[in-house]
PDB file of N, CA and C in Angstrom:
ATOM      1  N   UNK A   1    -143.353 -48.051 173.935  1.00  0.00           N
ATOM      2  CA  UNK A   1    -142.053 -47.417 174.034  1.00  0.00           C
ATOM      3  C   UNK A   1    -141.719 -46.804 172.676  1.00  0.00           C
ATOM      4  N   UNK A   2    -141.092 -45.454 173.092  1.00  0.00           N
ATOM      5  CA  UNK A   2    -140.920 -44.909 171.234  1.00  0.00           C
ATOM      6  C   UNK A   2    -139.289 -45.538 171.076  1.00  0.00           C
ATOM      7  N   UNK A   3    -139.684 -45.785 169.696  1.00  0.00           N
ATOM      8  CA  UNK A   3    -138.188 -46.224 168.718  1.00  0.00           C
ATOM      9  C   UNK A   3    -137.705 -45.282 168.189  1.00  0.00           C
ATOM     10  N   UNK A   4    -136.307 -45.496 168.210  1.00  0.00           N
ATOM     11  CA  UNK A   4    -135.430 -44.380 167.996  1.00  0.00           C
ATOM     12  C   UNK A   4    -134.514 -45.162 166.604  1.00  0.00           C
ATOM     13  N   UNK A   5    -134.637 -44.807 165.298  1.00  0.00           N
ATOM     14  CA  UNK A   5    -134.050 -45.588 164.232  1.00  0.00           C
ATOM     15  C   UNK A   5    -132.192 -45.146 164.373  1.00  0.00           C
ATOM     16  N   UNK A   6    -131.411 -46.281 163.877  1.00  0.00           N
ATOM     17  CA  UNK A   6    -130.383 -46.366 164.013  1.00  0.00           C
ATOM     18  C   UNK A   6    -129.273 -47.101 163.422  1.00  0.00           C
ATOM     19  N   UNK A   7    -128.918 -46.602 162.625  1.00  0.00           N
ATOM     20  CA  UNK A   7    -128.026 -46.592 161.337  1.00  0.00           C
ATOM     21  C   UNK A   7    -126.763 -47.471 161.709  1.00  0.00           C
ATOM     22  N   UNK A   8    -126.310 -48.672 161.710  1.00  0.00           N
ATOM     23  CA  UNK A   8    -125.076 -49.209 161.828  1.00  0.00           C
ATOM     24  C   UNK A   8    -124.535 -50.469 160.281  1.00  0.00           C
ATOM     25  N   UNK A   9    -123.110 -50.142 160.283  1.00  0.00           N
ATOM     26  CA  UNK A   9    -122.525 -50.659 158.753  1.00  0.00           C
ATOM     27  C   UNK A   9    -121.599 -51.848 159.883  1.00  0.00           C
ATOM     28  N   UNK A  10    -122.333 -52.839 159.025  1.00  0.00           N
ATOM     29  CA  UNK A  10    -121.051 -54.294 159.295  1.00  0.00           C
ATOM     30  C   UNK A  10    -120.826 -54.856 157.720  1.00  0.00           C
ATOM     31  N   UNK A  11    -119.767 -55.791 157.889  1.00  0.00           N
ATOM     32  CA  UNK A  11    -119.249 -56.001 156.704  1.00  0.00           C
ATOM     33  C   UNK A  11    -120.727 -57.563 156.339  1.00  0.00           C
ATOM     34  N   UNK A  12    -120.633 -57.853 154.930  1.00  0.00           N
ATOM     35  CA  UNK A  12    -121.548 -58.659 154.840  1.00  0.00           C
ATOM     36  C   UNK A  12    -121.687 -59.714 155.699  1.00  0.00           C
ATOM     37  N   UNK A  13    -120.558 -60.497 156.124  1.00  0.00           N
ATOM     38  CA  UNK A  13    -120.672 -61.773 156.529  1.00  0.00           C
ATOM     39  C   UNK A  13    -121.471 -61.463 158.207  1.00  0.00           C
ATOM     40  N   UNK A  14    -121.542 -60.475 158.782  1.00  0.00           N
ATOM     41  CA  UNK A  14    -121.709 -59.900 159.985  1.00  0.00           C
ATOM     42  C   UNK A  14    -123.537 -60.066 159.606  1.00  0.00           C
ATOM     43  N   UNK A  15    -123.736 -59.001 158.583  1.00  0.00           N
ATOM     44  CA  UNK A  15    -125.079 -59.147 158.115  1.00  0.00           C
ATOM     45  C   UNK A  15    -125.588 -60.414 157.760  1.00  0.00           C
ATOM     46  N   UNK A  16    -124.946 -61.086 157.473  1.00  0.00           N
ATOM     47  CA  UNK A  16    -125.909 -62.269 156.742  1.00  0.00           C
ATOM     48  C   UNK A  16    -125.907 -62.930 158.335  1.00  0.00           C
ATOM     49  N   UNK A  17    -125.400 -63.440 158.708  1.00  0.00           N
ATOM     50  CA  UNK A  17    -124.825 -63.773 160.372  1.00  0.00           C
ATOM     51  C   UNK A  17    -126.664 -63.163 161.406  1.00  0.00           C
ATOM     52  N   UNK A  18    -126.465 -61.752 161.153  1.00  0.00           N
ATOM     53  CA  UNK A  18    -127.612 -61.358 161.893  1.00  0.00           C
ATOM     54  C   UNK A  18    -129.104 -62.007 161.483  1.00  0.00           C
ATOM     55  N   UNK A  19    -128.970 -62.041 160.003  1.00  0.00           N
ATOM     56  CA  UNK A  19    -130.396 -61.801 159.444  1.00  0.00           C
ATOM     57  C   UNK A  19    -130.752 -63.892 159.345  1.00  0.00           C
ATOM     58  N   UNK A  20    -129.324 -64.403 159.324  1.00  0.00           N
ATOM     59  CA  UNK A  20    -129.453 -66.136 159.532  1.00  0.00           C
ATOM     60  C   UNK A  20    -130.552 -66.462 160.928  1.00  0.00           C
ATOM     61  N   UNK A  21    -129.438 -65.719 162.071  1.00  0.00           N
ATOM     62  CA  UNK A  21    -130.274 -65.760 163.441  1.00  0.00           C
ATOM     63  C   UNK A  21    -131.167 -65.334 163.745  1.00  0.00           C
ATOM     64  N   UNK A  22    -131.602 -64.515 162.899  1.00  0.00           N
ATOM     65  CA  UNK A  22    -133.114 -64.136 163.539  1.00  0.00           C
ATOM     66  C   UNK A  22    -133.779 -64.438 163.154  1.00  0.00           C
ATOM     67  N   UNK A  23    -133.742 -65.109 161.763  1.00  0.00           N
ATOM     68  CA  UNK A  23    -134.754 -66.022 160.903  1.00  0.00           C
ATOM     69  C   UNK A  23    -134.494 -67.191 161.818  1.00  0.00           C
ATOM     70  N   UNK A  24    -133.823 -68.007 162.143  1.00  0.00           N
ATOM     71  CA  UNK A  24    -133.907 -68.729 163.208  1.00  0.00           C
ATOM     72  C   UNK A  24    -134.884 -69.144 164.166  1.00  0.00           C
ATOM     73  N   UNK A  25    -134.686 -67.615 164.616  1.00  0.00           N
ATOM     74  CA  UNK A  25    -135.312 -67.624 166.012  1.00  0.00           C
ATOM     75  C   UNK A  25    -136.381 -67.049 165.834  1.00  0.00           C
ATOM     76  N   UNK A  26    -136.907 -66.755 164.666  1.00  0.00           N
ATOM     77  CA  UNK A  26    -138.707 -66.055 164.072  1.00  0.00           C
ATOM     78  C   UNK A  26    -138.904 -64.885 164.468  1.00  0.00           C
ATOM     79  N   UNK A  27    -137.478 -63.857 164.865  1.00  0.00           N
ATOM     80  CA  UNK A  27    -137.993 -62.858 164.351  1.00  0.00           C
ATOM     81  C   UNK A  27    -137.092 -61.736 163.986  1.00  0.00           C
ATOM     82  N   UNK A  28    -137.602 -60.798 163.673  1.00  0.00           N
ATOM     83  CA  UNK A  28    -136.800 -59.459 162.779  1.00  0.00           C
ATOM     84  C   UNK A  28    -135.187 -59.437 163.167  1.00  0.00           C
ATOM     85  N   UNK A  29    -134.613 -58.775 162.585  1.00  0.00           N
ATOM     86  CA  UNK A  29    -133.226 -58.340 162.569  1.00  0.00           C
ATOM     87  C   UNK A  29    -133.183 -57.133 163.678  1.00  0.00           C
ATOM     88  N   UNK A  30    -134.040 -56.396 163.298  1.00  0.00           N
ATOM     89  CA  UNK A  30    -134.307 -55.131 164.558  1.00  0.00           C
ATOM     90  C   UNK A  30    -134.144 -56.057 165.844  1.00  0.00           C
ATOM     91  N   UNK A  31    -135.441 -57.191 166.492  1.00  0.00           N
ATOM     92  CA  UNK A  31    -135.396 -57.431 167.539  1.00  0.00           C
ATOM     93  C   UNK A  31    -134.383 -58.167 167.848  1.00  0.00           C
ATOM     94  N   UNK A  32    -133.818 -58.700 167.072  1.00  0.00           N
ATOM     95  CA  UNK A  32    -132.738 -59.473 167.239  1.00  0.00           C
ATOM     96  C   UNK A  32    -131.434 -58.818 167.959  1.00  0.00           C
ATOM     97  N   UNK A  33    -131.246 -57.781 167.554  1.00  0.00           N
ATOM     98  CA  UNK A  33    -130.234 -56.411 167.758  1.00  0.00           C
ATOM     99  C   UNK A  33    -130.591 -55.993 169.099  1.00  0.00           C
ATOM    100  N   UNK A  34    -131.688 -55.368 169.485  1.00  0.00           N
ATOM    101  CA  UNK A  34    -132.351 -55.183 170.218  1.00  0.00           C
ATOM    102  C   UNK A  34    -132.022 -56.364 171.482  1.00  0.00           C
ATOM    103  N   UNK A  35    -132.534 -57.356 171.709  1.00  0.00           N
ATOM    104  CA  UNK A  35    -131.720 -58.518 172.445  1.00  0.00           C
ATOM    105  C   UNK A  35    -130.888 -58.616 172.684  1.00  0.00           C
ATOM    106  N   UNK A  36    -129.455 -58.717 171.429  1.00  0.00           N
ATOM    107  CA  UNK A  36    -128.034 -58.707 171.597  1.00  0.00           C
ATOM    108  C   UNK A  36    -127.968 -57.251 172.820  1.00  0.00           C
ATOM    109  N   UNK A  37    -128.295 -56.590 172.336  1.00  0.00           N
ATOM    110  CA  UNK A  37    -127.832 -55.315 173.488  1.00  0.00           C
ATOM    111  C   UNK A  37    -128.514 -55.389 175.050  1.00  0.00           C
ATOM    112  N   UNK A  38    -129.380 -56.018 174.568  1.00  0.00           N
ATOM    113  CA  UNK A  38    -130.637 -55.896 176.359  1.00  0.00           C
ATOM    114  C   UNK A  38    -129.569 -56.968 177.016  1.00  0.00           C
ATOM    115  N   UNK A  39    -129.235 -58.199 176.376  1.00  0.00           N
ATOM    116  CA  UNK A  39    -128.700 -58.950 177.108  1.00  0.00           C
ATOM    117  C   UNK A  39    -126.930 -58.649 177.643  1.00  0.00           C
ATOM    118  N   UNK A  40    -126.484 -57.910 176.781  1.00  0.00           N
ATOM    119  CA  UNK A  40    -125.253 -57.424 176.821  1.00  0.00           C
ATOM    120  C   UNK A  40    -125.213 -56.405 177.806  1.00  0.00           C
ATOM    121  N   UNK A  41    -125.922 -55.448 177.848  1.00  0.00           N
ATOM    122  CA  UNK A  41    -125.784 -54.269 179.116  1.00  0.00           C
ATOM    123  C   UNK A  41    -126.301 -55.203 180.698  1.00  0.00           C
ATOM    124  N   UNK A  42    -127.162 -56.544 180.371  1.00  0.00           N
ATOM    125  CA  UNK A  42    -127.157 -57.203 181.517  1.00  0.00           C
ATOM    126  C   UNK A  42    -125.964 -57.447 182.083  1.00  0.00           C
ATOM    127  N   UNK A  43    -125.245 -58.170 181.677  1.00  0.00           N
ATOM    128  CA  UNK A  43    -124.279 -59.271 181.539  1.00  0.00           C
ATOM    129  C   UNK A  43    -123.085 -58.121 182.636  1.00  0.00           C
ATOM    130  N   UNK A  44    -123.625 -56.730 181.799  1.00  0.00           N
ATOM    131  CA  UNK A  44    -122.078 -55.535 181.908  1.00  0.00           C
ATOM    132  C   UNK A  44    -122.826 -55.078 183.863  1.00  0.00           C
ATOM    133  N   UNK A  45    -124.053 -55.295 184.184  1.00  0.00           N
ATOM    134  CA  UNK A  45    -124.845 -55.090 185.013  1.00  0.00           C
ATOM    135  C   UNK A  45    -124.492 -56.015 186.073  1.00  0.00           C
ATOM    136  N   UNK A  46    -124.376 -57.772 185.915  1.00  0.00           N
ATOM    137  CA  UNK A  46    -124.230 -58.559 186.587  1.00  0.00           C
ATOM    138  C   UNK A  46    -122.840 -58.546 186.668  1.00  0.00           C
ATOM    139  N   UNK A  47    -122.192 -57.808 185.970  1.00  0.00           N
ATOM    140  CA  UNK A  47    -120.593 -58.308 186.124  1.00  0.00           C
ATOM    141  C   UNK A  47    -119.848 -56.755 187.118  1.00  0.00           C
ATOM    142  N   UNK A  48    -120.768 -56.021 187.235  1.00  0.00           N
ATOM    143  CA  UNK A  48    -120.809 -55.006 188.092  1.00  0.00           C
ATOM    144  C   UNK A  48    -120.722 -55.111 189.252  1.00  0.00           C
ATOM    145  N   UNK A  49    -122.165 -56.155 189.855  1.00  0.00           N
ATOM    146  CA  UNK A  49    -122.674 -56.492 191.009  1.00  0.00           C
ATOM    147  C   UNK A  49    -121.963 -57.631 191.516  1.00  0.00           C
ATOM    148  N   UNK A  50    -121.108 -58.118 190.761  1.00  0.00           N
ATOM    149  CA  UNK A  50    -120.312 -59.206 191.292  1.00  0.00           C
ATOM    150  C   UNK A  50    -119.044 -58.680 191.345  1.00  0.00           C
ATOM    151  N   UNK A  51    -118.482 -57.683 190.922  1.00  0.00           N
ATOM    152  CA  UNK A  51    -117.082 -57.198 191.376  1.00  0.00           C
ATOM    153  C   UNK A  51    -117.292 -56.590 192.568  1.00  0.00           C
ATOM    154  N   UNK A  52    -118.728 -55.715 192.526  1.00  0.00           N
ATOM    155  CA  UNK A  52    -118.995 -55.175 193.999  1.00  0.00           C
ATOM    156  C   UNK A  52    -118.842 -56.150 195.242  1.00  0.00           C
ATOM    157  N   UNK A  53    -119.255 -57.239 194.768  1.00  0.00           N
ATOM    158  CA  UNK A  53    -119.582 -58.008 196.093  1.00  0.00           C
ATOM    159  C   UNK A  53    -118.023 -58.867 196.218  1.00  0.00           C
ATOM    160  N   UNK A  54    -117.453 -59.101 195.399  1.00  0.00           N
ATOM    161  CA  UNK A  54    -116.162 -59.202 195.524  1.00  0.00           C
ATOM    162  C   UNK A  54    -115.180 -58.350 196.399  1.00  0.00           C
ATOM    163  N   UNK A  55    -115.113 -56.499 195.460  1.00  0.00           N
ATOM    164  CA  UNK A  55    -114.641 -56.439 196.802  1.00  0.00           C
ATOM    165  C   UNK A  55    -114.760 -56.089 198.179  1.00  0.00           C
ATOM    166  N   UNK A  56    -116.591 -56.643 198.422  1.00  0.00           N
ATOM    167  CA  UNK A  56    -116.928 -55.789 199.726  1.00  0.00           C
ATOM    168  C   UNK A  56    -116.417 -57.290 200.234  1.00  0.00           C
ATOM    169  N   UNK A  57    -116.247 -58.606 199.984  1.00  0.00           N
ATOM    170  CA  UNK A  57    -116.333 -59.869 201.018  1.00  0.00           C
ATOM    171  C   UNK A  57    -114.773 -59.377 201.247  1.00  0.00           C
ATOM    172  N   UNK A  58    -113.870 -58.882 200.218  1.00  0.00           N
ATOM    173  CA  UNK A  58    -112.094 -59.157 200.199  1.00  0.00           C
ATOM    174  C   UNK A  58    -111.784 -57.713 201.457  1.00  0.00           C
ATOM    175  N   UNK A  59    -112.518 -56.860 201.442  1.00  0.00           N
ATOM    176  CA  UNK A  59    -112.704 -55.325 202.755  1.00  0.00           C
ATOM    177  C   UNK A  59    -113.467 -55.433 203.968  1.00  0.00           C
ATOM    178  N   UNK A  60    -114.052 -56.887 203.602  1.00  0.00           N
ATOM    179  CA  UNK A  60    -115.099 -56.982 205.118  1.00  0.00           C
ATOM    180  C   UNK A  60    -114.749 -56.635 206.530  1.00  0.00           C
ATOM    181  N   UNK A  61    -113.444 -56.863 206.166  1.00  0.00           N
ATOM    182  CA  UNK A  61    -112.808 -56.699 207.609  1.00  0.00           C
ATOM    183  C   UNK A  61    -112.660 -55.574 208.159  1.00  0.00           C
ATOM    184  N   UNK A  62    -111.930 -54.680 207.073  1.00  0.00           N
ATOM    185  CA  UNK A  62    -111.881 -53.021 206.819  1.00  0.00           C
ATOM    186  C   UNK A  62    -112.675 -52.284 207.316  1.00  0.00           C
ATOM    187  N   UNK A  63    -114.010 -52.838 206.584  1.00  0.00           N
ATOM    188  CA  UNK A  63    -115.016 -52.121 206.746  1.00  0.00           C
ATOM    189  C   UNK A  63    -115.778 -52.137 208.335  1.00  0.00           C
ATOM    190  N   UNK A  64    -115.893 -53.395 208.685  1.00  0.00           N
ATOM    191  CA  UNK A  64    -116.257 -54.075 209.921  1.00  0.00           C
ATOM    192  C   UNK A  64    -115.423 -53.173 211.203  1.00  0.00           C
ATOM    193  N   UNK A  65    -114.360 -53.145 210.816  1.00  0.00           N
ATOM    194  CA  UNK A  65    -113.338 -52.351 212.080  1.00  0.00           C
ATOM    195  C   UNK A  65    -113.761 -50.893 211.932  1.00  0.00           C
ATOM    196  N   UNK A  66    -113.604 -50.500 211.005  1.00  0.00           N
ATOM    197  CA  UNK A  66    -113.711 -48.888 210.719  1.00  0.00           C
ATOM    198  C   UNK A  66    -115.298 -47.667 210.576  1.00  0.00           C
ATOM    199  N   UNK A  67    -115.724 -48.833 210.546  1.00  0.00           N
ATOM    200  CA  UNK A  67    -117.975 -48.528 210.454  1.00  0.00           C
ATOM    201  C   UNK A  67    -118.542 -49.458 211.552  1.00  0.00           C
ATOM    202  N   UNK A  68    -117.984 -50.624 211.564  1.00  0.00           N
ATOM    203  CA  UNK A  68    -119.004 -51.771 212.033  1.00  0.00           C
ATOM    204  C   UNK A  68    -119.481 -51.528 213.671  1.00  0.00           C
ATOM    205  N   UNK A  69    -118.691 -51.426 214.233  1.00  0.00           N
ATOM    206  CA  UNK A  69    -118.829 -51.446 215.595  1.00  0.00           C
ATOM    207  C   UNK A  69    -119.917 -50.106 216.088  1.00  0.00           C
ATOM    208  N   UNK A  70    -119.803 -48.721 215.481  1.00  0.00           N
ATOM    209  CA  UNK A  70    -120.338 -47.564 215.601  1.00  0.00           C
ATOM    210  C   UNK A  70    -121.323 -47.972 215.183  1.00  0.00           C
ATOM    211  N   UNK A  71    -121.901 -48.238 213.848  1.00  0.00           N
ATOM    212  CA  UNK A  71    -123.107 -48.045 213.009  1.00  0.00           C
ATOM    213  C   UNK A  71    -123.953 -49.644 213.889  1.00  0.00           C
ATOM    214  N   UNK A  72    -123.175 -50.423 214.453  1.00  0.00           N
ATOM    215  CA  UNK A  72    -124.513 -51.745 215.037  1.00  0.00           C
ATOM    216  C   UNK A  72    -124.868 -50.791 216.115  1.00  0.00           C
ATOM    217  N   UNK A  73    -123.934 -49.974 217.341  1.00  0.00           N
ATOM    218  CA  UNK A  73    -124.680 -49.374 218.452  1.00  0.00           C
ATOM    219  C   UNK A  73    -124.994 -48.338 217.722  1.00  0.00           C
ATOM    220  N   UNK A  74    -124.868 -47.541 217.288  1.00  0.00           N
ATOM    221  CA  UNK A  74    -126.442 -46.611 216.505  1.00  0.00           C
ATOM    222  C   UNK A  74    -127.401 -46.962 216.191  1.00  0.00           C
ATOM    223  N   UNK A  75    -127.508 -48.333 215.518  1.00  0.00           N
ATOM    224  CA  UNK A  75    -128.722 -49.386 215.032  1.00  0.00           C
ATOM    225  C   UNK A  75    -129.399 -49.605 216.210  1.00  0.00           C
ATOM    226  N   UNK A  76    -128.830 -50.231 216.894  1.00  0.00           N
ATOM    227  CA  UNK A  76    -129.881 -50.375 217.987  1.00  0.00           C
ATOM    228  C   UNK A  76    -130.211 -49.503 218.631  1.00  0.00           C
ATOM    229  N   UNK A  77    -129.572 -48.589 219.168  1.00  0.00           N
ATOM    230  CA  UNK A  77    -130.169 -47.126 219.603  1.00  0.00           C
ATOM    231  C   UNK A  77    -131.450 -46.622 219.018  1.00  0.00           C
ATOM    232  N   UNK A  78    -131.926 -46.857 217.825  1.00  0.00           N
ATOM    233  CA  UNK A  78    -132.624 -46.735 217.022  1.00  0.00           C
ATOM    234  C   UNK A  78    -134.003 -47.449 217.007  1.00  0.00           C
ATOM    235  N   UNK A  79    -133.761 -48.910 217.487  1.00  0.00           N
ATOM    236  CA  UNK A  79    -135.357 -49.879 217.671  1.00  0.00           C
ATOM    237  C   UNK A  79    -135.683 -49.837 218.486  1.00  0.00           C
TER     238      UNK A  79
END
């Protein structure tokens, strides 16, 4: 995968903070960063898929009255 370099200013205690944990955890400050974000756009990913499903259970009904009945006899029309 190509790397794309990328310039960000935190105040020291932020830095020392990064470069503590990744010595930690054995490895670079890059991958460390790198992680913080992979796991963070997850998190923004799973918290997506769970509002979705939130409000499809809180519309089920909605949806069920207004699609449901048409789209099962089309379905089977279909097998």
């Amino acid at each position: 995968m190509a790397k794309t370099q990328l310039n960000v200013r935190v105040d020291e205690g932020t830095a020392r903070a990064a470069r503590e944990r990744a010595l930690a955890r054995g490895i670079s400050v890059n991958r460390y960063i790198e992680e913080l974000v992979r796991q963070d756009t997850a998190e923004a990913g799973r918290a997506f898929v769970e509002a979705a499903a939130d409000f499809m259970k809180q519309y089920e009904s909605v949806f069920a009255e207004e699609f449901g009945r048409d789209r099962e006899g089309s379905r089977e029309g279909r097998r």
